[in-house]
Protein backbone atom coordinates (compact mmCIF):
# COMPACT_ATOMS: atom_id res chain seq x y z
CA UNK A 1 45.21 111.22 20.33
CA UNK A 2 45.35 110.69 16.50
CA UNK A 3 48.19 109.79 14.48
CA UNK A 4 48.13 113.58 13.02
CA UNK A 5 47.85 114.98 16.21
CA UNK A 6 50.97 112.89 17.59
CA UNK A 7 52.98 113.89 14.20
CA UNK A 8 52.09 117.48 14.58
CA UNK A 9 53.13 117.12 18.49
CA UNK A 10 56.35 115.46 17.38
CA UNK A 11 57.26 118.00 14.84
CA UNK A 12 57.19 120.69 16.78
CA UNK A 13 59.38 118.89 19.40
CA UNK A 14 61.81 118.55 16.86
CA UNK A 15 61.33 122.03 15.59
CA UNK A 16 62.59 122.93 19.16
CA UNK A 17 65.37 120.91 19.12
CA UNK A 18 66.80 122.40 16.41
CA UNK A 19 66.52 125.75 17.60
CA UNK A 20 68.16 124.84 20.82
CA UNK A 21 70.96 122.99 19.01
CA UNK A 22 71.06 126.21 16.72
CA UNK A 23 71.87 128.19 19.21
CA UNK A 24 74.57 126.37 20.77
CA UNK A 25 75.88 126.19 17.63
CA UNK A 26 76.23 130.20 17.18
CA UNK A 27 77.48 130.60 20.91
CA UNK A 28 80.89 129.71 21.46
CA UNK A 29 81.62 127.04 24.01
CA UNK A 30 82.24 127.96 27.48
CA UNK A 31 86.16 128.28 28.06
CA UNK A 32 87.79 125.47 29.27
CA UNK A 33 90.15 124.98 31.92
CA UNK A 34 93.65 123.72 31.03
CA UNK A 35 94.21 120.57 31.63
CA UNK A 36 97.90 121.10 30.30
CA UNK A 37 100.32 120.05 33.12
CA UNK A 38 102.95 123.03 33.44
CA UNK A 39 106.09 121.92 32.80
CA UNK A 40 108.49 121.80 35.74
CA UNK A 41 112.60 121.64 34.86
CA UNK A 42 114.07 118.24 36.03
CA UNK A 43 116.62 118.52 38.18
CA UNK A 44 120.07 118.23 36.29
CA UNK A 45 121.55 114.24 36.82
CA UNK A 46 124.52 114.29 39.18
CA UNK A 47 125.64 111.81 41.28
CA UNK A 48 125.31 110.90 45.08
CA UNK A 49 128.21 110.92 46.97
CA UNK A 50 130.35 108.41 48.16
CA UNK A 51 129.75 107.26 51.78
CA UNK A 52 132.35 108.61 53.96
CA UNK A 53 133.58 105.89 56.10
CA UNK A 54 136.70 108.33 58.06
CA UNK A 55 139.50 107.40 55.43
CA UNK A 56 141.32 110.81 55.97
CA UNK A 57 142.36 109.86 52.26
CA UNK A 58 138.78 110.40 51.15
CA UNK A 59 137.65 113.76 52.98
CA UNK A 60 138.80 115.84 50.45
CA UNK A 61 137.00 114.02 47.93
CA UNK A 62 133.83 113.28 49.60
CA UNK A 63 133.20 117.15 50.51
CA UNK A 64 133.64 117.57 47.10
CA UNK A 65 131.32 115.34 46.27
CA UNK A 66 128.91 116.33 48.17
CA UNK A 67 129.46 120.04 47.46
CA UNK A 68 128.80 119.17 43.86
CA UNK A 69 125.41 117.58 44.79
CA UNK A 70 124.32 120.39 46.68
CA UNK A 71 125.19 122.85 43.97
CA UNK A 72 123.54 120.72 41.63
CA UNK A 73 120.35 120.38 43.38
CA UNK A 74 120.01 123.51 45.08
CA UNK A 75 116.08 123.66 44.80
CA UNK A 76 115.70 120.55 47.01
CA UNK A 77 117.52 121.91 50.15
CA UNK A 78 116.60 124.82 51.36
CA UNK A 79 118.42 125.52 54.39
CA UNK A 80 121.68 124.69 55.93
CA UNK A 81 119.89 122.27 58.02
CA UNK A 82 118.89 119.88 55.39
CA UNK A 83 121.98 120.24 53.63
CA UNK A 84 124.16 119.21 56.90
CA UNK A 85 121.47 116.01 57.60
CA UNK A 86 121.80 114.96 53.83
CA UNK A 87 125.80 114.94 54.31
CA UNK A 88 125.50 113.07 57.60
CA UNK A 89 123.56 110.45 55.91
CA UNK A 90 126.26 109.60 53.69
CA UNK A 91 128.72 109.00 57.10
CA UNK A 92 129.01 105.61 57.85
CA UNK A 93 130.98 102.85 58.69
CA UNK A 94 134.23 103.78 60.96
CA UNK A 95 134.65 106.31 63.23
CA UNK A 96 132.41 108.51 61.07
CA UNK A 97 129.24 106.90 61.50
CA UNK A 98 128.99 106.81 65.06
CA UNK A 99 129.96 110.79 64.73
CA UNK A 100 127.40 111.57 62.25
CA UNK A 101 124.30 109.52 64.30
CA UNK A 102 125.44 111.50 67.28
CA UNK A 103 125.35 114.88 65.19
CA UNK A 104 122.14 114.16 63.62
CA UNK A 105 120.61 113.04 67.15
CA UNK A 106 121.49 116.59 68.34
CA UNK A 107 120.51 118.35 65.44
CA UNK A 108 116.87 116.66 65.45
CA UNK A 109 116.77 116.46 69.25
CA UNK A 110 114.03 118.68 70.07
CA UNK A 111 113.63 119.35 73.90
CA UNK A 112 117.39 120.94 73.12
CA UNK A 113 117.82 121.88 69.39
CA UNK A 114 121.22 122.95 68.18
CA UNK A 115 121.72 125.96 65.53
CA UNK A 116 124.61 124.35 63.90
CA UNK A 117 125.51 126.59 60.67
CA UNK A 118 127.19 125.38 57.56
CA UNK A 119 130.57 127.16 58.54
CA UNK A 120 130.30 125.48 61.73
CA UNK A 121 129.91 121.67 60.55
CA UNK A 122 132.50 122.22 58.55
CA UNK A 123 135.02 123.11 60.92
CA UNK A 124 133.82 120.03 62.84
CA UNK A 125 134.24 117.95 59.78
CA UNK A 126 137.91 118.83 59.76
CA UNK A 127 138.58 118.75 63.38
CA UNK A 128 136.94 115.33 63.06
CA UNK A 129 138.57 113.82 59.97
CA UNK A 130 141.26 115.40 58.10
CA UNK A 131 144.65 114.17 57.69
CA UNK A 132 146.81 116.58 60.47
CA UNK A 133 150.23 114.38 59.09
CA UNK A 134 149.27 114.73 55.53
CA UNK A 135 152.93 114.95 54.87
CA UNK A 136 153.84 112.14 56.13
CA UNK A 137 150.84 110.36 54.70
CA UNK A 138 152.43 111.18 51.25
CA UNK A 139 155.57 109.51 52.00
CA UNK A 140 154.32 106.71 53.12
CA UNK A 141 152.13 106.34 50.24
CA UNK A 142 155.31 106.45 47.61
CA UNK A 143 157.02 103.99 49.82
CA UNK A 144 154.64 101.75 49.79
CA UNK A 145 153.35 102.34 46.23
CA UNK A 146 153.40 99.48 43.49
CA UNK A 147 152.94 98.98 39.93
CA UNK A 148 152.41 94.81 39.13
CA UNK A 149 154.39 93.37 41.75
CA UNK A 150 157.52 95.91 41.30
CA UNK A 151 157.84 98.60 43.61
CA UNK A 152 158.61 101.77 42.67
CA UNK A 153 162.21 102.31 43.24
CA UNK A 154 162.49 98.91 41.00
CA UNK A 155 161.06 100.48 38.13
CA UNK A 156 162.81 103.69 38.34
């Protein structure tokens, strides 16, 4: 082959090169697919509750605690179920820990599983823990309450 053949040969290579890229240039690209993430809403920030060790002092305050985290962070439990497991979690050290390991063992048991509702546990929670002598409680509380190293009837 001569050097003008191989020139010619070349050039009309290139001539269809540039009508290929030509006419990718007129067509417009294929679409895409969006590689965006979608946006999901965090969760709003709240708290964890408190473990519950059985202080009948506490109760109140650790149901609401743990009312407000379930509130919160609906989304993530869907059932009563979950929410009654992720309260027992939170049960430990006195006589409430034992009480919540033997609740969750019957809730997960599963030769013999137990429908145990929301309205249910929470009756239990009460029979369980709750202060029946909250009265008395009270009084004892001011008797024995202290500001420094005065009691109260001394600063009164």
């Amino acid at each position: 082959m001569s050097t003008e053949e191989h020139i010619n040969q070349l050039t009309v290579q290139v001539a269809a090169l540039q009508a290929q890229l030509a006419h990718h240039s007129e067509s417009p690209p294929p679409p895409q697919p969006s590689t965006a993430p979608t946006l999901t809403p965090k969760p709003p920030k709240v708290a964890t509750p408190t473990p519950f060790s059985s202080t009948q002092d506490n109760l109140d305050c650790f149901k609401a605690e743990c009312s407000l985290y379930l509130s919160m962070r609906s989304a993530e439990f869907m059932d009563e179920w979950s929410s009654i497991l992720f309260i027992l979690s939170y049960m430990k050290g006195g006589s409430a820990g034992p009480w919540a390991t033997q609740k969750i063992n019957r809730i997960l048991d599963t030769a013999n599983p137990t429908e145990t509702t929301w309205a249910e546990f929470t009756i239990e929670l009460d029979k369980m823990f709750v202060d029946l002598n909250h009265k008395a409680t009270a009084r004892r509380k001011l008797t024995t309450l202290c500001q420094g190293d005065s009691s109260v009837e001394e600063l009164i």
